[in-house]
N, C-alpha and C. Protein backbone atom coordinates (compact mmCIF):
# COMPACT_ATOMS: atom_id res chain seq x y z
N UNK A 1 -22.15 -3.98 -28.53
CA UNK A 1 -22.14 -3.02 -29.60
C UNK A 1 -23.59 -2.62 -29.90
N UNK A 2 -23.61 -1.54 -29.88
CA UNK A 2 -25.26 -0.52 -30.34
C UNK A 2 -25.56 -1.11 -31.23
N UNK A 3 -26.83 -1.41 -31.77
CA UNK A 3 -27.41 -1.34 -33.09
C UNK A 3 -27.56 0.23 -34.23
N UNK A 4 -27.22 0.03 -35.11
CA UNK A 4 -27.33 1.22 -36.26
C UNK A 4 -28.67 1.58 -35.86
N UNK A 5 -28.47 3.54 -36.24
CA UNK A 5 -29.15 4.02 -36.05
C UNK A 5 -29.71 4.74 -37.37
N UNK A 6 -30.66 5.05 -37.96
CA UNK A 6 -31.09 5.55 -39.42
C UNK A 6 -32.19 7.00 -39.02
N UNK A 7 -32.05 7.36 -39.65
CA UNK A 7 -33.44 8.62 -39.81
C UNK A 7 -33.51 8.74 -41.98
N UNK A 8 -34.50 8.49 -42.10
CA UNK A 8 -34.83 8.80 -43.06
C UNK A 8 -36.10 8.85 -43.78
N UNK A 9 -36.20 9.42 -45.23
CA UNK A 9 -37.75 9.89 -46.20
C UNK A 9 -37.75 8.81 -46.70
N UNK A 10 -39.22 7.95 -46.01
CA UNK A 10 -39.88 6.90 -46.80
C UNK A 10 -41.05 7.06 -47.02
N UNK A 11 -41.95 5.84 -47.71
CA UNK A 11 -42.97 5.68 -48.06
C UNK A 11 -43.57 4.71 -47.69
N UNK A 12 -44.75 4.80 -47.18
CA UNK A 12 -45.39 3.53 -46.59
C UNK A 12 -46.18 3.24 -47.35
N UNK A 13 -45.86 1.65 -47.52
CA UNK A 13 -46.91 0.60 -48.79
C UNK A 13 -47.69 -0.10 -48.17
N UNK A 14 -48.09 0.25 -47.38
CA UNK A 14 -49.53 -0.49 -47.19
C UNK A 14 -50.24 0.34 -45.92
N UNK A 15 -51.17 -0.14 -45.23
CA UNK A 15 -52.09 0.64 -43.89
C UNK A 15 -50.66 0.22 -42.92
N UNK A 16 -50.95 0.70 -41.60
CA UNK A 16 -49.96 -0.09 -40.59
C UNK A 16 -51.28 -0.99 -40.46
N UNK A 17 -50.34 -2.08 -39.24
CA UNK A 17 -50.80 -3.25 -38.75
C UNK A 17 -51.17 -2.99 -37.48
N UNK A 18 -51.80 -2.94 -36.78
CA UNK A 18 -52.35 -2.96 -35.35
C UNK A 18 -52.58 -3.73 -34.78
N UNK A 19 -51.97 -4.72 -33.60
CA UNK A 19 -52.37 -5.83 -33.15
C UNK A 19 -52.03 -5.63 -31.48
N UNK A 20 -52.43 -6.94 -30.69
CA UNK A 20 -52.21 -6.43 -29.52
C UNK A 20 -51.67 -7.92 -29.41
N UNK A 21 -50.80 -7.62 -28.01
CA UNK A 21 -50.44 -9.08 -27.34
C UNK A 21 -51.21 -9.57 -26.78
N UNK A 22 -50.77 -10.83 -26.17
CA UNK A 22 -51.61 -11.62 -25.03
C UNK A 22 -51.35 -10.69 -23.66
N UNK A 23 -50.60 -10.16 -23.75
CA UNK A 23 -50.60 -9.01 -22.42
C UNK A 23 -51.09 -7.45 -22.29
N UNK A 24 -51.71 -7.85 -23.62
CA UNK A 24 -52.49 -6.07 -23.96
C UNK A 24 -51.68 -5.05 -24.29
N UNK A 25 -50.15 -5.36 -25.00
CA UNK A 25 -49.60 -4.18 -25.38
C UNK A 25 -49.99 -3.90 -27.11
N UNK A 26 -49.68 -2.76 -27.59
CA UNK A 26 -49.73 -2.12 -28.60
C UNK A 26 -48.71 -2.33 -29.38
N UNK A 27 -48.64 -3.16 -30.60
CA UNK A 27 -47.57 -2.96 -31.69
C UNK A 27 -47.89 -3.11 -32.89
N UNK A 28 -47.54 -2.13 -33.56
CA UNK A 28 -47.53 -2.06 -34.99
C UNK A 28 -46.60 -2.18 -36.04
N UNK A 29 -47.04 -3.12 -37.11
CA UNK A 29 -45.99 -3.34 -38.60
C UNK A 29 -46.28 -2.19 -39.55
N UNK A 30 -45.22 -1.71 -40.34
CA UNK A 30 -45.67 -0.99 -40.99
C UNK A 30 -44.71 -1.19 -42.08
N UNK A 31 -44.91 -1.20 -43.43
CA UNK A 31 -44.04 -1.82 -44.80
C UNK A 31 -43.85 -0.03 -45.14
N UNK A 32 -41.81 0.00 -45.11
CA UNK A 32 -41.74 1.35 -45.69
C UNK A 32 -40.93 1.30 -47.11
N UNK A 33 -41.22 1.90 -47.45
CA UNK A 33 -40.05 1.84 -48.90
C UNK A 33 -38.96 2.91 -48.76
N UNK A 34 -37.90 3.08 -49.15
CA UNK A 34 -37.12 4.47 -49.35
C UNK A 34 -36.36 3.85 -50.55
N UNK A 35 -36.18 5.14 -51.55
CA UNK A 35 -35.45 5.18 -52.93
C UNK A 35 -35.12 6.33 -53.38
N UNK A 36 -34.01 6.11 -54.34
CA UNK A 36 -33.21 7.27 -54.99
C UNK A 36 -33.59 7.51 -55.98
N UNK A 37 -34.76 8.72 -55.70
CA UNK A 37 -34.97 8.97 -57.19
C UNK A 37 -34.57 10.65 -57.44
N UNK A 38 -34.16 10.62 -58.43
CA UNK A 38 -33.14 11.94 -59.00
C UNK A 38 -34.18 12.37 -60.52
N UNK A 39 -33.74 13.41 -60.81
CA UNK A 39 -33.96 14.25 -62.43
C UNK A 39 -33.12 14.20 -62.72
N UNK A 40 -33.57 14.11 -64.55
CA UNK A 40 -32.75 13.20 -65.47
C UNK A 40 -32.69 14.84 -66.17
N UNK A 41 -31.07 15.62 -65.98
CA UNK A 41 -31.82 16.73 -66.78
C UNK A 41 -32.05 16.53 -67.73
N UNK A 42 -31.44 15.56 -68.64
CA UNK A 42 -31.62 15.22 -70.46
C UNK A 42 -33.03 15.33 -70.53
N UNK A 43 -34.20 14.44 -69.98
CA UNK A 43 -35.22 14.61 -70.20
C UNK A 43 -36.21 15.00 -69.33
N UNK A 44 -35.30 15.92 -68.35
CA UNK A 44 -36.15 16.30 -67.10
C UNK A 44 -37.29 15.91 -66.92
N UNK A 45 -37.32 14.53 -66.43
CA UNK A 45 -38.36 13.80 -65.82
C UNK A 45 -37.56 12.84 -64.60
N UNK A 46 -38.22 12.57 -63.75
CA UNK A 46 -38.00 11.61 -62.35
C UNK A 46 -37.60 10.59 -63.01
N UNK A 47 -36.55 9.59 -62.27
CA UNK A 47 -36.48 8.63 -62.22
C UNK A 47 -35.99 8.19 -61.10
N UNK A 48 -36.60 6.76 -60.54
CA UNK A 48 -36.42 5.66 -59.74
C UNK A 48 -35.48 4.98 -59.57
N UNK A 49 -34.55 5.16 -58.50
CA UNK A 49 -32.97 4.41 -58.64
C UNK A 49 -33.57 2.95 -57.87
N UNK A 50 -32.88 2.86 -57.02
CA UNK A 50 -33.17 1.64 -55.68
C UNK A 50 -33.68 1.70 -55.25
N UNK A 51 -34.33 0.45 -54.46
CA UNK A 51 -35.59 0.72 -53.56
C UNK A 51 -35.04 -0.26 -52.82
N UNK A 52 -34.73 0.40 -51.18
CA UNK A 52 -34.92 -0.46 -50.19
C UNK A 52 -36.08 -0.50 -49.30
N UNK A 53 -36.82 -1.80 -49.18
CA UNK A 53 -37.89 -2.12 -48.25
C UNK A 53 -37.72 -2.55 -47.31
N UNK A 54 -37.96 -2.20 -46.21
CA UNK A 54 -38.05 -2.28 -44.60
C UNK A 54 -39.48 -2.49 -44.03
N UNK A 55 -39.37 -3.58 -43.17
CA UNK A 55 -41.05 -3.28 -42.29
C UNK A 55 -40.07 -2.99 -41.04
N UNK A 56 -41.16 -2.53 -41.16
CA UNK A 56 -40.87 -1.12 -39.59
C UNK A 56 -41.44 -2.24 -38.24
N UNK A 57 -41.46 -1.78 -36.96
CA UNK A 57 -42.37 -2.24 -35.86
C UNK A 57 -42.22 -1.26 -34.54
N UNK A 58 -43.19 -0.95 -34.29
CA UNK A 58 -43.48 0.18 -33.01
C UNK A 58 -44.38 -0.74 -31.89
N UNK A 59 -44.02 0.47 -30.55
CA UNK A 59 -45.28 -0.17 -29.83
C UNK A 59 -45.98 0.33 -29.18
N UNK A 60 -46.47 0.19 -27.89
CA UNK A 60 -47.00 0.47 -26.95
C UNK A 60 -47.73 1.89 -27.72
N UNK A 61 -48.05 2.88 -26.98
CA UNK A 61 -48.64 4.69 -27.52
C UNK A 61 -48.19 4.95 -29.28
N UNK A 62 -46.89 4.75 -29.40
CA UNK A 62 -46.53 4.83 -30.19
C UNK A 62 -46.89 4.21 -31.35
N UNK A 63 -47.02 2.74 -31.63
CA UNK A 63 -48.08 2.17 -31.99
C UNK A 63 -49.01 2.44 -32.53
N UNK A 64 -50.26 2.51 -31.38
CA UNK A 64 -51.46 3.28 -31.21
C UNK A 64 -51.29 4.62 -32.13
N UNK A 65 -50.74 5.19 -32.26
CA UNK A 65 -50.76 6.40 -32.68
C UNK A 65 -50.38 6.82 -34.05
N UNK A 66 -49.07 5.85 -34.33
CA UNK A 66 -49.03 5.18 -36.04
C UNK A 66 -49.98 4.71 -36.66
N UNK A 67 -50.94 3.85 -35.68
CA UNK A 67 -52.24 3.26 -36.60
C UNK A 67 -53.76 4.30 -36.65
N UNK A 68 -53.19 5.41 -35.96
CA UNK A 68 -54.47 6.32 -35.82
C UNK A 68 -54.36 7.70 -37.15
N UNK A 69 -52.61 7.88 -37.26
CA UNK A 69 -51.66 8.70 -37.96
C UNK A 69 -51.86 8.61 -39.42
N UNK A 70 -51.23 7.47 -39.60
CA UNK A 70 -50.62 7.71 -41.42
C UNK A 70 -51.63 6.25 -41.78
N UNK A 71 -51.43 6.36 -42.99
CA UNK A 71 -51.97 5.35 -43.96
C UNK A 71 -50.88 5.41 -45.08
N UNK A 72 -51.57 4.34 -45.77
CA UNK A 72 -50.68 3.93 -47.32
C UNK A 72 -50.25 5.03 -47.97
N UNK A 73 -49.34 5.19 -48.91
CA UNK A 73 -48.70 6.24 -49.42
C UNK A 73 -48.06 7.42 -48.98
N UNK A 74 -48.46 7.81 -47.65
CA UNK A 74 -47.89 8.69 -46.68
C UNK A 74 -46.32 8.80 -46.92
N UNK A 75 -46.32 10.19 -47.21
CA UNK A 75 -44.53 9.69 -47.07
C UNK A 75 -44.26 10.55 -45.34
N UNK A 76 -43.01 9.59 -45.18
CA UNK A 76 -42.66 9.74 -43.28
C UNK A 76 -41.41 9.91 -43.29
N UNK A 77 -40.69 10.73 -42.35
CA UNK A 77 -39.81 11.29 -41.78
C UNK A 77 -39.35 9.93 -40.53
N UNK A 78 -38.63 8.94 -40.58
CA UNK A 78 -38.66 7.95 -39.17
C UNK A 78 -37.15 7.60 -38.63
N UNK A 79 -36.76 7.49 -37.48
CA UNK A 79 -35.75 7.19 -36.85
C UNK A 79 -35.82 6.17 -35.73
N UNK A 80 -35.18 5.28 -36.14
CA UNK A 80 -34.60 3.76 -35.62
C UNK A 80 -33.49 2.88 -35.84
N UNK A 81 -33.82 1.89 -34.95
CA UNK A 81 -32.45 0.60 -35.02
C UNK A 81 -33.10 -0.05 -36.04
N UNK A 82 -31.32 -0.26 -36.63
CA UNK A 82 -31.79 -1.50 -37.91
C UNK A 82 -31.40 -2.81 -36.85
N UNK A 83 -31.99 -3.86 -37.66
CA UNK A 83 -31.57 -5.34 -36.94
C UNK A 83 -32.01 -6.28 -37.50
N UNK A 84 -31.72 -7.68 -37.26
CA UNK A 84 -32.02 -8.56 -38.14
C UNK A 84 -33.15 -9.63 -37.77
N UNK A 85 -34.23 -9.44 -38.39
CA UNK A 85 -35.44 -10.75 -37.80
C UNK A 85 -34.96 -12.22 -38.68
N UNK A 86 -35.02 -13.19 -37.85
CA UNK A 86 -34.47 -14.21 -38.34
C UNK A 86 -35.65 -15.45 -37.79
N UNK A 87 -36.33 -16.55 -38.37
CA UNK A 87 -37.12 -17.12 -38.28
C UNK A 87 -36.90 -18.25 -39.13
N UNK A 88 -37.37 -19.46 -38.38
CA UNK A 88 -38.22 -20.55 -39.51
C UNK A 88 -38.93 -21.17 -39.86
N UNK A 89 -39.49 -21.34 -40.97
CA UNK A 89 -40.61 -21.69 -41.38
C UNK A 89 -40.72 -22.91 -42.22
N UNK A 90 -41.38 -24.13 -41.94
CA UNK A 90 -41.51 -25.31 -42.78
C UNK A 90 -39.89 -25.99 -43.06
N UNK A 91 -39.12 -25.59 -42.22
CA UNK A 91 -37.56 -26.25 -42.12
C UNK A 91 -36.61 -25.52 -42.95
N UNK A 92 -37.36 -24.07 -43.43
CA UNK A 92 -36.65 -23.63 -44.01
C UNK A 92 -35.78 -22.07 -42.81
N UNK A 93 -34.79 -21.71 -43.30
CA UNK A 93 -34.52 -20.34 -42.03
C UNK A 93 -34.62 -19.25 -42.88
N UNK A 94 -35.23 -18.10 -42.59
CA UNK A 94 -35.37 -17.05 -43.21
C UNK A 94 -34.90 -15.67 -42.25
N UNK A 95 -34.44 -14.95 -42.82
CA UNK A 95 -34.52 -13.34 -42.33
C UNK A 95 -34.34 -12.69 -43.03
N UNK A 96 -34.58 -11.21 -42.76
CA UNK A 96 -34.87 -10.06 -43.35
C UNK A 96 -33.86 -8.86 -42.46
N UNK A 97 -34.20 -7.92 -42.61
CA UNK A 97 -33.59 -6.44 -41.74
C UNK A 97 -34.52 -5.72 -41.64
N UNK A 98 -34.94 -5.01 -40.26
CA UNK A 98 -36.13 -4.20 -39.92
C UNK A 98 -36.00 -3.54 -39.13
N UNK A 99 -36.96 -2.18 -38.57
CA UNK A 99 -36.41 -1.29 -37.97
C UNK A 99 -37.34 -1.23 -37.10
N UNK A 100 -36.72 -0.93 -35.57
CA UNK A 100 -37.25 -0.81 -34.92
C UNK A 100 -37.52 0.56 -34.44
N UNK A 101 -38.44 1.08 -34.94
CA UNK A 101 -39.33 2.43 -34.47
C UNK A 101 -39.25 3.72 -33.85
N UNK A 102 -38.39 4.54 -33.29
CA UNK A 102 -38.76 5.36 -31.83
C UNK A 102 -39.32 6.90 -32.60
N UNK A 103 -38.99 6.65 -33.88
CA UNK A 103 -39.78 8.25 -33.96
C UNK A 103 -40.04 8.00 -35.20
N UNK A 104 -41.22 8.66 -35.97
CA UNK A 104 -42.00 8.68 -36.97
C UNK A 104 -43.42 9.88 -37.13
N UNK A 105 -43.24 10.52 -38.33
CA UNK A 105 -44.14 11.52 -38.29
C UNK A 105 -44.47 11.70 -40.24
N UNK A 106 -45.57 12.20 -40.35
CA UNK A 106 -45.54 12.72 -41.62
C UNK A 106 -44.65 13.37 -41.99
N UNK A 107 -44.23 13.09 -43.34
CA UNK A 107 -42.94 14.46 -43.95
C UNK A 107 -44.11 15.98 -44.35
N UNK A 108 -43.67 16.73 -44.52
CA UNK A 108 -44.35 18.14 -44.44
C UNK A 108 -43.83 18.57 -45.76
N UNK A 109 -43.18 18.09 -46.30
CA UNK A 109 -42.32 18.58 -47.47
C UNK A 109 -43.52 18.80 -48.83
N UNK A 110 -44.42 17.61 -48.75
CA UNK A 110 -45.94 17.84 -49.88
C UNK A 110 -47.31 17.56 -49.21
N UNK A 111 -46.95 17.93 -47.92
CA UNK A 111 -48.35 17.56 -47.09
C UNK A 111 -48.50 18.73 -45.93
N UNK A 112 -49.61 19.09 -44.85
CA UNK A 112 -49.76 19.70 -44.17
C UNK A 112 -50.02 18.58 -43.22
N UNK A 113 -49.90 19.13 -41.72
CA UNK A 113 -50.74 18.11 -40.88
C UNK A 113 -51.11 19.33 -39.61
N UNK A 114 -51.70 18.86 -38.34
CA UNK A 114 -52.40 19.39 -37.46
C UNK A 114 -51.93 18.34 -36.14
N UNK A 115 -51.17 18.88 -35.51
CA UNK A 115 -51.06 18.03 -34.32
C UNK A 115 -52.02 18.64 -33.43
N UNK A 116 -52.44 16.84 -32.46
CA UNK A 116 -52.69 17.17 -31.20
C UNK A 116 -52.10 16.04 -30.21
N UNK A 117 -51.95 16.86 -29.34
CA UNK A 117 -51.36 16.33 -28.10
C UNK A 117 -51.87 15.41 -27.45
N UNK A 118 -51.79 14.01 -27.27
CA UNK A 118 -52.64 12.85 -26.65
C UNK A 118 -52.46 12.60 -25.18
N UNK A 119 -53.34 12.42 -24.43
CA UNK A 119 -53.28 12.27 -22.99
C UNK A 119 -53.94 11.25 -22.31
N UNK A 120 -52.76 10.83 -21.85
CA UNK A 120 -53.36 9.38 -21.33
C UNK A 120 -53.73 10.10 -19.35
N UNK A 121 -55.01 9.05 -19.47
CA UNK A 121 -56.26 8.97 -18.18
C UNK A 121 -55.78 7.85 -17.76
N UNK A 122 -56.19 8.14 -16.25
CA UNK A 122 -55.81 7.54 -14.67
C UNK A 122 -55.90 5.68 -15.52
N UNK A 123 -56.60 5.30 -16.18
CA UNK A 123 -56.61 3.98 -16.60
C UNK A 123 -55.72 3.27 -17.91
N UNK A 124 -54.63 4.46 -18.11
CA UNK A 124 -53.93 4.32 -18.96
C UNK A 124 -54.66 4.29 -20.55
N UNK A 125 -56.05 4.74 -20.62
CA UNK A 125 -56.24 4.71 -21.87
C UNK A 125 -56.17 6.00 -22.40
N UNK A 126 -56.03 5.83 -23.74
CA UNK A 126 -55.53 7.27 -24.35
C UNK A 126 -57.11 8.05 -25.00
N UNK A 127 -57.12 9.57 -24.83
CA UNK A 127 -57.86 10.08 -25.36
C UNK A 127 -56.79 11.10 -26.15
N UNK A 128 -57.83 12.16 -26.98
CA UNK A 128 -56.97 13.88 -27.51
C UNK A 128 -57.65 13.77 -28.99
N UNK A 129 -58.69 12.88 -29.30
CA UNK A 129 -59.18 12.95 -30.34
C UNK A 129 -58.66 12.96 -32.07
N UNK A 130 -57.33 12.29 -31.96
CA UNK A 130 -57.07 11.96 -33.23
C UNK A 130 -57.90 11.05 -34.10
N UNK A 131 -57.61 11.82 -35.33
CA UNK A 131 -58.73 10.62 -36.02
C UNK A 131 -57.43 9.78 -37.59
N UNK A 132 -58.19 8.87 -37.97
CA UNK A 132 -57.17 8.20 -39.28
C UNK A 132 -57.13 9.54 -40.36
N UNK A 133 -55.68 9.30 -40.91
CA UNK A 133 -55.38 10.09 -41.99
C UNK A 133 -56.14 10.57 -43.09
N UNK A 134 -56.66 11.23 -43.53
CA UNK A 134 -57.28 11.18 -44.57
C UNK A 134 -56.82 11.32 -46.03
N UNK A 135 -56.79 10.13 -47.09
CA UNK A 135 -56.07 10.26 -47.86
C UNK A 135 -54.12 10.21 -47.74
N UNK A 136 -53.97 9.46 -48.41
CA UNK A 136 -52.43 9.64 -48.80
C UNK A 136 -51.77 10.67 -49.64
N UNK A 137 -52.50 11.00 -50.52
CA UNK A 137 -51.64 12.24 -51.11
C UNK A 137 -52.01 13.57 -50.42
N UNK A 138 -53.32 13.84 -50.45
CA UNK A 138 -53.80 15.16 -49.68
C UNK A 138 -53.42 15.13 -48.42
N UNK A 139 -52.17 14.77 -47.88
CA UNK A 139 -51.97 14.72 -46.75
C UNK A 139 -52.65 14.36 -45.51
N UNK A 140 -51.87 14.87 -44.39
CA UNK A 140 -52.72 14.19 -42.81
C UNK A 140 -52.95 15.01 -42.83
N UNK A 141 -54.60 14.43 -42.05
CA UNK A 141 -55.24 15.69 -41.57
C UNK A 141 -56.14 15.15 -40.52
N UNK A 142 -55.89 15.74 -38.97
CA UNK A 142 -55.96 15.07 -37.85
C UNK A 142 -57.08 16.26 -37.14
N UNK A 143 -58.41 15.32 -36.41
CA UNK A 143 -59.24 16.12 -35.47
C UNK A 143 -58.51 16.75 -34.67
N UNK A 144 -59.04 18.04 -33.97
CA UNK A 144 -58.40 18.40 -32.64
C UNK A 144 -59.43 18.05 -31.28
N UNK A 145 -59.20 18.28 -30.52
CA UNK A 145 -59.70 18.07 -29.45
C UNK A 145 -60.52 19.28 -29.18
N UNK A 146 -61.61 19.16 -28.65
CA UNK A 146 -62.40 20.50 -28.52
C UNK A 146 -62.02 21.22 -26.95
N UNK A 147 -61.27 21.13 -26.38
CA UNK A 147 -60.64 22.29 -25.11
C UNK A 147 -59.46 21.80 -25.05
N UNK A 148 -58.61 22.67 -25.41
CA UNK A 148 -57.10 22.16 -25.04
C UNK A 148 -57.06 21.75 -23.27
N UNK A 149 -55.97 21.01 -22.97
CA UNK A 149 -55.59 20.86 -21.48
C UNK A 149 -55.61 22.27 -20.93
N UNK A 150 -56.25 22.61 -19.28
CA UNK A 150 -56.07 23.76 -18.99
C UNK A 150 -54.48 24.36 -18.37
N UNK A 151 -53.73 22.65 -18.49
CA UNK A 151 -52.22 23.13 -18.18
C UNK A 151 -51.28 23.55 -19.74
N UNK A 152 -51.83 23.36 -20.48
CA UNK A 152 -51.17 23.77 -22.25
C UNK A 152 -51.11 25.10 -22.12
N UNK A 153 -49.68 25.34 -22.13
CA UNK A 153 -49.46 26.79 -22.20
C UNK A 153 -49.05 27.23 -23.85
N UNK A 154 -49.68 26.26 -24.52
CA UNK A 154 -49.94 27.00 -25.95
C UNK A 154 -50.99 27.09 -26.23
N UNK A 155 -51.96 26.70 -25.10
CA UNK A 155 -53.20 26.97 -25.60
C UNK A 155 -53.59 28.40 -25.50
N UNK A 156 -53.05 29.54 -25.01
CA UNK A 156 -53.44 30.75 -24.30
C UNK A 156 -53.88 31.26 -25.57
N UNK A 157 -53.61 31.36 -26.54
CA UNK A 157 -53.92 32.24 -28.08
C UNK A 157 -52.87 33.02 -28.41
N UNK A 158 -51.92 33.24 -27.51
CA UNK A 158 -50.71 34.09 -27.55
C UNK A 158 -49.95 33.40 -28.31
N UNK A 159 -49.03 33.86 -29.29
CA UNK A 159 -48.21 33.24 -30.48
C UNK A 159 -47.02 33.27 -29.43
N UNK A 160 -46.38 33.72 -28.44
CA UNK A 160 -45.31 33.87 -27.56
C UNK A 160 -44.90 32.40 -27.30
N UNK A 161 -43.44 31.94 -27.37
CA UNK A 161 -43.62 30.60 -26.51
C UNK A 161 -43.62 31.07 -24.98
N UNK A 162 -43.69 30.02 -24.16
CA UNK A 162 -43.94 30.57 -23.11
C UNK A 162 -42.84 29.95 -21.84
N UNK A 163 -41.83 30.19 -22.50
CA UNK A 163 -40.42 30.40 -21.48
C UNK A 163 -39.69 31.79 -21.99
């Protein structure tokens, strides 16, 4: 049986985590929040229903690219498997529910952002000049690369797509 699948608007409470294995791969933790918060028309002001907390975990590029991407307060657009981490510690057993990763991006809904396209070299390391988020509320806001690829057929200046 599949694991559940989710897409949803959260909030990330803290930086991500960036760490590497003993085999040199890329994975990152990242603490998200999502909650129901609605207007109260009586006193038309926000309020805060539930809050479910999830740590997230990505890897390899993806990873890499979460920890280059967003920071704290960011709110994100993300789609993954839920599942259950289960562990123990000092004789005691603990688990939680967490999601495992495959897509994640800034929400656009109170932010702008600037993609660029990352390209990994003959040694598997990544260049394309992203830089860390700046700010959590003022949205992402990401370097570009100074010559697009000469195979980017959006680079031409032409607003046309190009099929």
């Amino acid at each position: 049986m599949a694991l559940p699948t989710i897409t949803g608007v959260g909030r990330l409470t803290a930086d991500p985590e960036l760490r590497f294995t003993s085999a040199t791969k890329a994975v990152v933790s990242v603490s998200l929040a999502f909650n129901s918060r609605r207007l109260n028309r009586q006193t038309q002001e926000w309020e805060d229903g539930d809050v479910l907390f999830v740590r997230g975990t990505a890897w390899e590029r993806l990873a890499e690219n979460i920890a280059e991407t967003l920071a704290k307060g960011m709110e994100v657009l993300v789609t993954g498997e839920l599942r259950t981490e289960r562990w123990e510690k000092d004789g005691q057993k603990h688990e939680r529910t967490a999601l495992m990763i495959r897509s994640i991006g800034p929400s656009l809904a109170f932010a702008t952002a600037q993609v660029s396209k990352v390209t990994v070299g003959g040694s598997g390391a990544q260049s394309g000049g992203q830089g860390r988020a700046q700010g959590a509320q003022g949205g992402a806001q990401y370097s570009r690369p100074q010559q697009p690829p000469q195979d980017d057929p959006w680079a031409t200046g032409n607003n046309e797509p190009p099929f």
